[in-house]
C-alpha atoms as a PDB file:
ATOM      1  CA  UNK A   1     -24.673  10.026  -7.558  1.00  0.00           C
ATOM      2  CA  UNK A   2     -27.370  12.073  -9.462  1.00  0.00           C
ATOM      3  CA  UNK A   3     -28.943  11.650 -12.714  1.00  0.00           C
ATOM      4  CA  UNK A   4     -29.742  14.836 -15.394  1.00  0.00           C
ATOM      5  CA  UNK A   5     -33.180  14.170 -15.713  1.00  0.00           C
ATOM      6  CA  UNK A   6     -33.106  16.028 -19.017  1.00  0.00           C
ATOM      7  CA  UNK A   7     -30.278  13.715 -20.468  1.00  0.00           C
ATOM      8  CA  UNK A   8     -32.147  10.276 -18.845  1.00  0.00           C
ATOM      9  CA  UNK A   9     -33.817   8.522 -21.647  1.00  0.00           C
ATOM     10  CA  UNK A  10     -35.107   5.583 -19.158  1.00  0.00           C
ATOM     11  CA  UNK A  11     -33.048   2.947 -20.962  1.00  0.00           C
ATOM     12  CA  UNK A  12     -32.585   1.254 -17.851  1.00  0.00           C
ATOM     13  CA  UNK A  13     -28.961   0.262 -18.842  1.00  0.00           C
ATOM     14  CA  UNK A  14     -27.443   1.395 -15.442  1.00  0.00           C
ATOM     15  CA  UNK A  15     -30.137  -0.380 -13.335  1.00  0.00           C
ATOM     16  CA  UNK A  16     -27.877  -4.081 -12.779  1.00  0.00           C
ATOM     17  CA  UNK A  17     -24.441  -1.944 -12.151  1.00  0.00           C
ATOM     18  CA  UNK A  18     -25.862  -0.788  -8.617  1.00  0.00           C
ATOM     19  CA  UNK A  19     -24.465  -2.966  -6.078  1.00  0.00           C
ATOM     20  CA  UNK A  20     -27.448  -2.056  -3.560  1.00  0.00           C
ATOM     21  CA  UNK A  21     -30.047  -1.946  -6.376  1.00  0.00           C
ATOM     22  CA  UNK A  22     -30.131   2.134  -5.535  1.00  0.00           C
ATOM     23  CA  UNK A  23     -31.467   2.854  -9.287  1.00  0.00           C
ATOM     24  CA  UNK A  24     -35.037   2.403 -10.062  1.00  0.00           C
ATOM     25  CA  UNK A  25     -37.123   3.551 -13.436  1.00  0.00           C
ATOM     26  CA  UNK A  26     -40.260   5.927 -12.544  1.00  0.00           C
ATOM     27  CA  UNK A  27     -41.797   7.783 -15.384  1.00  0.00           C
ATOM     28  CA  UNK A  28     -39.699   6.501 -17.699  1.00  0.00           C
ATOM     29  CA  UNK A  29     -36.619   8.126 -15.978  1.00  0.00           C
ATOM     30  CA  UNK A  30     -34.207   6.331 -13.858  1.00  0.00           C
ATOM     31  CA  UNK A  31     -33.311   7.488 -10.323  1.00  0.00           C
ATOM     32  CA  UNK A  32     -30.868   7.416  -7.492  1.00  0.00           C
ATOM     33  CA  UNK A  33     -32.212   6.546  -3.841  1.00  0.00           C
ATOM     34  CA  UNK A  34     -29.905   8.616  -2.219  1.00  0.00           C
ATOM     35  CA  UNK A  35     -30.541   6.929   1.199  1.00  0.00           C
ATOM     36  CA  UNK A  36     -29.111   3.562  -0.376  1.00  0.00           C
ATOM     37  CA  UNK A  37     -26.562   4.818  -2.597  1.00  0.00           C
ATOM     38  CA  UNK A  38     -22.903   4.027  -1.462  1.00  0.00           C
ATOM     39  CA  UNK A  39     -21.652   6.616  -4.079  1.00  0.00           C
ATOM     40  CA  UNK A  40     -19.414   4.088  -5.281  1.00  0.00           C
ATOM     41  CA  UNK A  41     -19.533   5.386  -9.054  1.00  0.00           C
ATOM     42  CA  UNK A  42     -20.136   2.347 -10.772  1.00  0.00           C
ATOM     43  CA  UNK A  43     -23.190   3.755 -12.803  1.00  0.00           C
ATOM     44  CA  UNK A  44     -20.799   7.064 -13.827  1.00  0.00           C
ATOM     45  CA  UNK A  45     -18.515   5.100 -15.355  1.00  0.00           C
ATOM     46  CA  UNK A  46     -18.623   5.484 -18.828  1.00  0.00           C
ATOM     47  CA  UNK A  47     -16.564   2.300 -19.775  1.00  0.00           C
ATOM     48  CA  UNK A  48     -18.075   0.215 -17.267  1.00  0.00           C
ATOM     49  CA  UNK A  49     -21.973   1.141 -17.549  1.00  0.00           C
ATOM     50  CA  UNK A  50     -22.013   3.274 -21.125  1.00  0.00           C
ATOM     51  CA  UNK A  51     -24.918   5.425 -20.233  1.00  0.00           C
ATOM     52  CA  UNK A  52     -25.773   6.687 -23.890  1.00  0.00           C
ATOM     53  CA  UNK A  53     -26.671  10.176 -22.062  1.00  0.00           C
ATOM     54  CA  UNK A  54     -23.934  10.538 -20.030  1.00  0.00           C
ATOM     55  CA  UNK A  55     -26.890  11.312 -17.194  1.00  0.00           C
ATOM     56  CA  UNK A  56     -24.624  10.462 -14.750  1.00  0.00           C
ATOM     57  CA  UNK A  57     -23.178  12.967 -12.426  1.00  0.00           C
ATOM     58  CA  UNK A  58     -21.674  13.359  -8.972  1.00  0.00           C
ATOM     59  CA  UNK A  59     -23.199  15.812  -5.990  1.00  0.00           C
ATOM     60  CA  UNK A  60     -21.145  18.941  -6.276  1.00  0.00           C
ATOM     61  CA  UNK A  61     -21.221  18.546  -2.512  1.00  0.00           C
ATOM     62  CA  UNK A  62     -20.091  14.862  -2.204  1.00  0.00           C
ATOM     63  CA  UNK A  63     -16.809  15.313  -0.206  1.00  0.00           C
ATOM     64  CA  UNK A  64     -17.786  18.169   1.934  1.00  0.00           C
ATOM     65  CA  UNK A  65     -19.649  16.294   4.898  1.00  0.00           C
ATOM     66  CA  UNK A  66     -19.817  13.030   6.156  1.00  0.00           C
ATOM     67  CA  UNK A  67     -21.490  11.411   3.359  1.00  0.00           C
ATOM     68  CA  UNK A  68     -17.894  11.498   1.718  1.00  0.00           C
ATOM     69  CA  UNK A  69     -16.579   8.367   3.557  1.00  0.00           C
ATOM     70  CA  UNK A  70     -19.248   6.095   1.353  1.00  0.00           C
ATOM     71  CA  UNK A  71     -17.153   7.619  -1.243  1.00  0.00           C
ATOM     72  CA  UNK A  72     -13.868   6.574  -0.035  1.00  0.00           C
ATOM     73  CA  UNK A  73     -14.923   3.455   1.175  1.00  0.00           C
ATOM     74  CA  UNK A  74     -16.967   2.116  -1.866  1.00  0.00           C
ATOM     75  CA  UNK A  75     -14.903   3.596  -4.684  1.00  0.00           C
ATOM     76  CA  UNK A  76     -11.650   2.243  -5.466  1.00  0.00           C
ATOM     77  CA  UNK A  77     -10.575   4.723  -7.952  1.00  0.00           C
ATOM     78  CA  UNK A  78     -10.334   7.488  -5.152  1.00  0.00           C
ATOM     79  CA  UNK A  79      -7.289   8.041  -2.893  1.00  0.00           C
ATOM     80  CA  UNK A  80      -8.106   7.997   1.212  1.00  0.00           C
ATOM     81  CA  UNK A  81      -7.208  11.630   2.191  1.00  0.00           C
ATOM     82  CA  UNK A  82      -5.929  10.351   5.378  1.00  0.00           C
ATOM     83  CA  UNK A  83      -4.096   7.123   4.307  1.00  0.00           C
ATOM     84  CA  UNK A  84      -3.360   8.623   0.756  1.00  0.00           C
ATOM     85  CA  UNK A  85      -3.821   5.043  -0.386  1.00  0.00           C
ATOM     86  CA  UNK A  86      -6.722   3.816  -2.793  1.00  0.00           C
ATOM     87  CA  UNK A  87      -9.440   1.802  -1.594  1.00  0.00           C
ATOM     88  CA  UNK A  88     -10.741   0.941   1.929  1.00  0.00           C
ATOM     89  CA  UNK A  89      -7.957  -0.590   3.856  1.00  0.00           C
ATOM     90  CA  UNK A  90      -3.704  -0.427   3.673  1.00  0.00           C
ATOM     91  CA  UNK A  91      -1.609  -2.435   1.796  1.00  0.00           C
ATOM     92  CA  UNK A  92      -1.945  -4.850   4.950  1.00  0.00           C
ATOM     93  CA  UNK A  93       0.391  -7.991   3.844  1.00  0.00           C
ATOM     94  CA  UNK A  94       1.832  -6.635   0.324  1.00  0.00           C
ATOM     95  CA  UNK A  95       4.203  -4.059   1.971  1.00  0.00           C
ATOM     96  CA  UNK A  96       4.960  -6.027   5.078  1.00  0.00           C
ATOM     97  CA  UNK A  97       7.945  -6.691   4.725  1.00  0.00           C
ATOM     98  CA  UNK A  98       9.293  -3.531   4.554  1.00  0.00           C
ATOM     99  CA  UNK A  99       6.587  -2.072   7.268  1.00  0.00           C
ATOM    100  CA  UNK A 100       6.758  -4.571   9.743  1.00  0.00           C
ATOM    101  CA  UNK A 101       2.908  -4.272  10.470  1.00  0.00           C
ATOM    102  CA  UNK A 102       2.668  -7.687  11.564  1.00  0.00           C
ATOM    103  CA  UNK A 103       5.976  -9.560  13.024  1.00  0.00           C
ATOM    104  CA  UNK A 104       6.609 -12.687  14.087  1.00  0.00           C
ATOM    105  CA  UNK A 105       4.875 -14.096  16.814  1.00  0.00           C
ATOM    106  CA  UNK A 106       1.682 -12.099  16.067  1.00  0.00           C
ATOM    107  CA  UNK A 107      -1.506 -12.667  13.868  1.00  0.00           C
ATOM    108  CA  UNK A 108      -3.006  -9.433  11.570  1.00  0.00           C
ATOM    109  CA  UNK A 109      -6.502  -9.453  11.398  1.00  0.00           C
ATOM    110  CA  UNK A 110      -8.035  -7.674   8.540  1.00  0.00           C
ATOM    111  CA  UNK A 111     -12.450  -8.177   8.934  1.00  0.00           C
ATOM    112  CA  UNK A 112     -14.201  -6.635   5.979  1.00  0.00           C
ATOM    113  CA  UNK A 113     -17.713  -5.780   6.638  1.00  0.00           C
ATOM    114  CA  UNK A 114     -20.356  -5.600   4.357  1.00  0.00           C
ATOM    115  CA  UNK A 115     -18.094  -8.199   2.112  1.00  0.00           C
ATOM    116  CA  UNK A 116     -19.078  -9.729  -0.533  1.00  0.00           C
ATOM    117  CA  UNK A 117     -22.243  -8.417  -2.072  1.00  0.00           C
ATOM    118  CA  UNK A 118     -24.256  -7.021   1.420  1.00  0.00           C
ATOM    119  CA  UNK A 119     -22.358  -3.795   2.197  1.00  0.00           C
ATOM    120  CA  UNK A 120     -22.481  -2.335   5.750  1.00  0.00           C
ATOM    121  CA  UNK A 121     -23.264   0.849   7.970  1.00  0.00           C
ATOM    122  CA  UNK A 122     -20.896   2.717   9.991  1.00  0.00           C
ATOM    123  CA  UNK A 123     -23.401   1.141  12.604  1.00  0.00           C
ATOM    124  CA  UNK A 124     -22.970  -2.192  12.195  1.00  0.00           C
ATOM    125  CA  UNK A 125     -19.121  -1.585  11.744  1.00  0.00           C
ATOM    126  CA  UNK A 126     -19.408  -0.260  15.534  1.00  0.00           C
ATOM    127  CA  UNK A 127     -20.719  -3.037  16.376  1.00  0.00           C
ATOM    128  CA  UNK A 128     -17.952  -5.203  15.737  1.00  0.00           C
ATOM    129  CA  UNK A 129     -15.292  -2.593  16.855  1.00  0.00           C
ATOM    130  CA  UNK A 130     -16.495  -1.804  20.645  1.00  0.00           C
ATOM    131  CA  UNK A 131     -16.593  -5.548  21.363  1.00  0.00           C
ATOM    132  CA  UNK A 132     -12.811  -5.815  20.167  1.00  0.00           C
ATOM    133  CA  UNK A 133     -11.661  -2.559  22.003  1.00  0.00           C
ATOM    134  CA  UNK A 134     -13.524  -3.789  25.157  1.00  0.00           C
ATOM    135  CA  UNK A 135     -10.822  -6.820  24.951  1.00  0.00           C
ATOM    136  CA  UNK A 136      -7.764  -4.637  24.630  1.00  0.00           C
ATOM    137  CA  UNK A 137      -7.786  -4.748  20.810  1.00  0.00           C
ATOM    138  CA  UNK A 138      -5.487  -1.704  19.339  1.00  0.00           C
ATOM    139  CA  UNK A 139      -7.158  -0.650  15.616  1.00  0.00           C
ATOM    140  CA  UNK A 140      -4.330  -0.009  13.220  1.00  0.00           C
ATOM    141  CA  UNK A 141      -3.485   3.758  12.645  1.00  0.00           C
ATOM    142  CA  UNK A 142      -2.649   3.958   8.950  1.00  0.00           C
ATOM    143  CA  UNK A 143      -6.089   2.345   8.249  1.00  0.00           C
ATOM    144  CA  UNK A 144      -8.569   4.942   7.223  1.00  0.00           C
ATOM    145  CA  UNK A 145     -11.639   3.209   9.278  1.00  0.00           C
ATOM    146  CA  UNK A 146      -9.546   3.861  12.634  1.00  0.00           C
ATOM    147  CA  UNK A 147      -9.753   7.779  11.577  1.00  0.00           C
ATOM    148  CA  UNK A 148     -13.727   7.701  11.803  1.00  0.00           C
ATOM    149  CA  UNK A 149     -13.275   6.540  15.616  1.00  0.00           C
ATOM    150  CA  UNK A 150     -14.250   9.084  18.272  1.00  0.00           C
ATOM    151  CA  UNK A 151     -12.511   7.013  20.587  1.00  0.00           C
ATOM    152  CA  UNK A 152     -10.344   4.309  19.759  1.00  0.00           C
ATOM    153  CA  UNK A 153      -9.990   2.790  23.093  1.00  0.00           C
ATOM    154  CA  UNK A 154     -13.776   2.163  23.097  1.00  0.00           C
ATOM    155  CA  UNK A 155     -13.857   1.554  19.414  1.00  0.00           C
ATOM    156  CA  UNK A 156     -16.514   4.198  19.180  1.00  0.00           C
ATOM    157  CA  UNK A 157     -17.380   5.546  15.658  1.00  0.00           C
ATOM    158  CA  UNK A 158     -17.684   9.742  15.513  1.00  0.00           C
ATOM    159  CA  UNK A 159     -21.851  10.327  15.487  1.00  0.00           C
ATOM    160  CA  UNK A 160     -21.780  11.844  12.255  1.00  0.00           C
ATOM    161  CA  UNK A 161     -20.642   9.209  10.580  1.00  0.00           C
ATOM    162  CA  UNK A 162     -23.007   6.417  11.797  1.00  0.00           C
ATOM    163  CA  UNK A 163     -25.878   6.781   9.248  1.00  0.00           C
ATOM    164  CA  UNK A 164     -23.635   6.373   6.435  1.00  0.00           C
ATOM    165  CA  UNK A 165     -23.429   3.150   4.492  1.00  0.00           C
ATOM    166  CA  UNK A 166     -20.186   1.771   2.438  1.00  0.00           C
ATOM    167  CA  UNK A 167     -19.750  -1.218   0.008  1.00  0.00           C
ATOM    168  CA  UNK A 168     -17.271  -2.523   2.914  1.00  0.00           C
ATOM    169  CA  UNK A 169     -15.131  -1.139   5.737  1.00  0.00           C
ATOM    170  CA  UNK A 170     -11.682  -3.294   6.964  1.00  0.00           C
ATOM    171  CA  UNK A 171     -10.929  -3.172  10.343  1.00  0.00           C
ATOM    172  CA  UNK A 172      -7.397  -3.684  10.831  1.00  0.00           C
ATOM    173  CA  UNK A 173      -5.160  -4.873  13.816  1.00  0.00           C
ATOM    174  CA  UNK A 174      -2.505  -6.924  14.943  1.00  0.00           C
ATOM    175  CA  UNK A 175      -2.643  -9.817  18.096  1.00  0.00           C
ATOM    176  CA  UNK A 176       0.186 -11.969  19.941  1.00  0.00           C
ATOM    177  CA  UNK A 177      -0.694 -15.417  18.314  1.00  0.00           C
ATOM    178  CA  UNK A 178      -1.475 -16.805  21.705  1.00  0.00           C
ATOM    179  CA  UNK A 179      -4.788 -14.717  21.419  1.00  0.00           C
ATOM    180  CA  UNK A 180      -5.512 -15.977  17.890  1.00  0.00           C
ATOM    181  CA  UNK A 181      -8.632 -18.735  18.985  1.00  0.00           C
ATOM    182  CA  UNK A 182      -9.604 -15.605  21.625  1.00  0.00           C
ATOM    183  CA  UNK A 183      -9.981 -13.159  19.008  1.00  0.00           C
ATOM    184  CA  UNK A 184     -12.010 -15.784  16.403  1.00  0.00           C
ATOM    185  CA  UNK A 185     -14.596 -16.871  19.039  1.00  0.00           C
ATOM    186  CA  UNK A 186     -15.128 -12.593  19.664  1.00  0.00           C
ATOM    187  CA  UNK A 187     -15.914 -12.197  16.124  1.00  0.00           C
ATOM    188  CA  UNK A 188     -17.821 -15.538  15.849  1.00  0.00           C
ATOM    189  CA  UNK A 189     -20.259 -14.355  18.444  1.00  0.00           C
ATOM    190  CA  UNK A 190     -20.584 -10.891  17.446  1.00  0.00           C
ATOM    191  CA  UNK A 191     -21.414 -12.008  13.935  1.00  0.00           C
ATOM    192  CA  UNK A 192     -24.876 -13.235  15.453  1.00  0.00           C
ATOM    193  CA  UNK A 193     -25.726  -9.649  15.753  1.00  0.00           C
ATOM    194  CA  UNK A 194     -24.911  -8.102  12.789  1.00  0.00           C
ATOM    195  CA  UNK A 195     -27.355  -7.337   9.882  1.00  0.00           C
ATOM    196  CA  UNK A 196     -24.649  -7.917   7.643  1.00  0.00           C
ATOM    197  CA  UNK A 197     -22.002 -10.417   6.841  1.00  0.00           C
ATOM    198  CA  UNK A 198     -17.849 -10.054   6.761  1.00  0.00           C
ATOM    199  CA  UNK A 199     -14.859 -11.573   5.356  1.00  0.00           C
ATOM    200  CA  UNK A 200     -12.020 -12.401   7.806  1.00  0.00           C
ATOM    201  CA  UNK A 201      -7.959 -12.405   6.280  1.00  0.00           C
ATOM    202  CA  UNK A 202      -5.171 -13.230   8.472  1.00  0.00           C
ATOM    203  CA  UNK A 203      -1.737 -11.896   8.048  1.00  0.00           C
ATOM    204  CA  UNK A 204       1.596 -13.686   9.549  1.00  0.00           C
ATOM    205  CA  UNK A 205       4.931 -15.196   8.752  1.00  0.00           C
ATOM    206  CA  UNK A 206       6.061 -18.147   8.011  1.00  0.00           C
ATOM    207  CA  UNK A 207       7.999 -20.548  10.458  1.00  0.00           C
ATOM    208  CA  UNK A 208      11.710 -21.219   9.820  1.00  0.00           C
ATOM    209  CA  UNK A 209      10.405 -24.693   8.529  1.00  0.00           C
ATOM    210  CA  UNK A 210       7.835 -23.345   5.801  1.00  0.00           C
ATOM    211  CA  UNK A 211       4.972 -23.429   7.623  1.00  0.00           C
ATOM    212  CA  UNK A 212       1.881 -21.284   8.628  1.00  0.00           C
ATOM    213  CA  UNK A 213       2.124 -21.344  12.284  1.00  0.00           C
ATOM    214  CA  UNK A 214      -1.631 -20.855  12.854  1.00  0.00           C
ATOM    215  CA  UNK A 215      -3.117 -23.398  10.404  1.00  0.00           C
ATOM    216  CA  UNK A 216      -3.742 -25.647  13.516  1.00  0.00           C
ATOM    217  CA  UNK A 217      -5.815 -22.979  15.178  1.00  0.00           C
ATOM    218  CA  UNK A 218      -7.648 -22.865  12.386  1.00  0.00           C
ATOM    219  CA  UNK A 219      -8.560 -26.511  12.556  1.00  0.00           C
ATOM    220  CA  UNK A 220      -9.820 -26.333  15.950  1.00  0.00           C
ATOM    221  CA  UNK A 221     -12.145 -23.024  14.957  1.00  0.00           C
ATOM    222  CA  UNK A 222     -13.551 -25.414  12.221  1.00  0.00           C
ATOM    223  CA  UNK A 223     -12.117 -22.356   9.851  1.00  0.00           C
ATOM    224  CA  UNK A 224     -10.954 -23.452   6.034  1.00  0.00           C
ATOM    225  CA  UNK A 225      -8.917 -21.022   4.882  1.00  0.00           C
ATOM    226  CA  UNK A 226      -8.985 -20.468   0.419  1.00  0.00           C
ATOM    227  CA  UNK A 227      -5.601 -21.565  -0.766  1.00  0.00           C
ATOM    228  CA  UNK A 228      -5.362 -18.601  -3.058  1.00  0.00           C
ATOM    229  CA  UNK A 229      -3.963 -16.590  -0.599  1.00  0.00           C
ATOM    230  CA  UNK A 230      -1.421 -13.305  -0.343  1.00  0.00           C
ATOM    231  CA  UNK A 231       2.320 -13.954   0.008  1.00  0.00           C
ATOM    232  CA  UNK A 232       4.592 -11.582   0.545  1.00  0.00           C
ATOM    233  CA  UNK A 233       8.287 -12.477  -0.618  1.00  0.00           C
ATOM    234  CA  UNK A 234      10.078 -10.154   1.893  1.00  0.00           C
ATOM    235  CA  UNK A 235      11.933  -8.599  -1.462  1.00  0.00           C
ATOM    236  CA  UNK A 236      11.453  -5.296   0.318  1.00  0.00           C
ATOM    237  CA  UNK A 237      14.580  -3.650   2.656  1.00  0.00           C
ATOM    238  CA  UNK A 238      13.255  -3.933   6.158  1.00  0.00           C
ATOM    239  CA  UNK A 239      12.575  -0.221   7.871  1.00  0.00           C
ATOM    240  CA  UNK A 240      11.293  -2.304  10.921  1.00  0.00           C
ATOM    241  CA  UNK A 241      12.713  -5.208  12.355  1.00  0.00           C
ATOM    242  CA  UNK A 242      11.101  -8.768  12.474  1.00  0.00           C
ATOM    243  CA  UNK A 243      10.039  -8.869  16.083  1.00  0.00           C
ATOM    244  CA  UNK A 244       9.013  -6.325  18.466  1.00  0.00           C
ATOM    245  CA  UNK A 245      12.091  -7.138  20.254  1.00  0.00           C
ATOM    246  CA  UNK A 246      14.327  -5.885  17.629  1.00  0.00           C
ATOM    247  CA  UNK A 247      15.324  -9.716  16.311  1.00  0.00           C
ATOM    248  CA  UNK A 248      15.490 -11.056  12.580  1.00  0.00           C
END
């Protein structure tokens, strides 16, 4: 984002919107640090922040180099131009009944870096993603993070985009359940060597008898899931079956 510096009047209004605390007043003006903005808009939007200026602009070049993905990733109000869905991630549980993303007998991950409140770089999002590709870990292809990847079978993340910094980026697959406790003692030890912090969901379905088949898992891990979670109804027609073996 950019501020007119002719409109500013140095209220300092917009200064506790930033997420990353990018605005600062100098001179009685307020400006952006364009190193630590996540161009997420917050501060341009005129219900949320009111500048009385309307100072507020974006960079006429914004979505014409890499510095576009902070965009997509930190703004929910755009539309991914790969995924052509808003926000960071896919509808992961909400459509998967009729998608079929996750079936029975597997576990979706879905690991949010940079969530809540730290954000993350496309660095430290690498981080996380080699480690799972080194243990056979397929990234989901509808998710726009798996787009950035120069090489998905390494988890690698394209050069250009590794400087850039988002509000959070999902990373998004799908495991047999056997490999459930494998895949949480990965991300446990990787999360020793991140500068940042993430937020783990899980995506599967429900036994015949009501139950969530990995809540024991869970127990052993030491991991308390919130009880406010996602459910899906399965309301939707089916355009995938409900194994990979073609059963109900």
């Amino acid at each position: 984002m950019q501020i007119d510096q002719e409109k500013c009047s140095g209220c300092g209004i917009c200064i506790p919107y930033c997420p990353v605390q990018a605005i600062t007043l100098s001179n009685k003006k307020a400006h952006v640090n364009r190193t630590e903005c996540l161009e997420c808009g917050n501060c341009g939007r005129s219900l949320v922040v009111r500048c009385p200026k309307g100072a507020f602009m974006e960079d006429p070049d914004l979505y014409e180099g890499p510095r576009a993905v902070r965009k997509f990733f930190s703004d929910p109000m755009t539309t991914h131009v790969i995924t052509r869905t808003p926000g960071r991630g896919t509808e992961e549980v909400k459509t998967n009944d009729v998608t079929g993303r996750v079936r029975r007998g597997e576990v979706g991950f879905g690991i949010e870096v940079g969530r809540p409140c730290c954000g993350a770089s496309m660095e430290q999002v690498q981080k996380i993603t080699t480690v799972l590709a080194a243990n056979g870990v397929e990234f989901e292809d509808k998710n726009p993070l798996t787009h950035l990847m120069s090489d998905r079978t390494t988890g690698a993340i394209a050069e250009q985009y590794l400087g850039e910094k988002v509000v959070s980026a999902i990373i998004e697959f799908a495991v047999e359940e056997e490999r459930l406790s494998e895949i949480l003692d990965i991300l446990k030890n990787v999360a020793k060597d991140l500068d940042t912090v993430f937020s783990l969901s899980l995506t599967t379905c429900f036994s015949d008898d009501g139950t969530i088949p990995v809540m024991d898992v869970l127990n052993q891990q030491g991991l308390v899931p919130r009880p406010n979670a996602k459910i899906n109804l399965g309301m939707g027609r089916p355009l995938a079956p409900a194994t990979r073996e073609g059963g109900n």
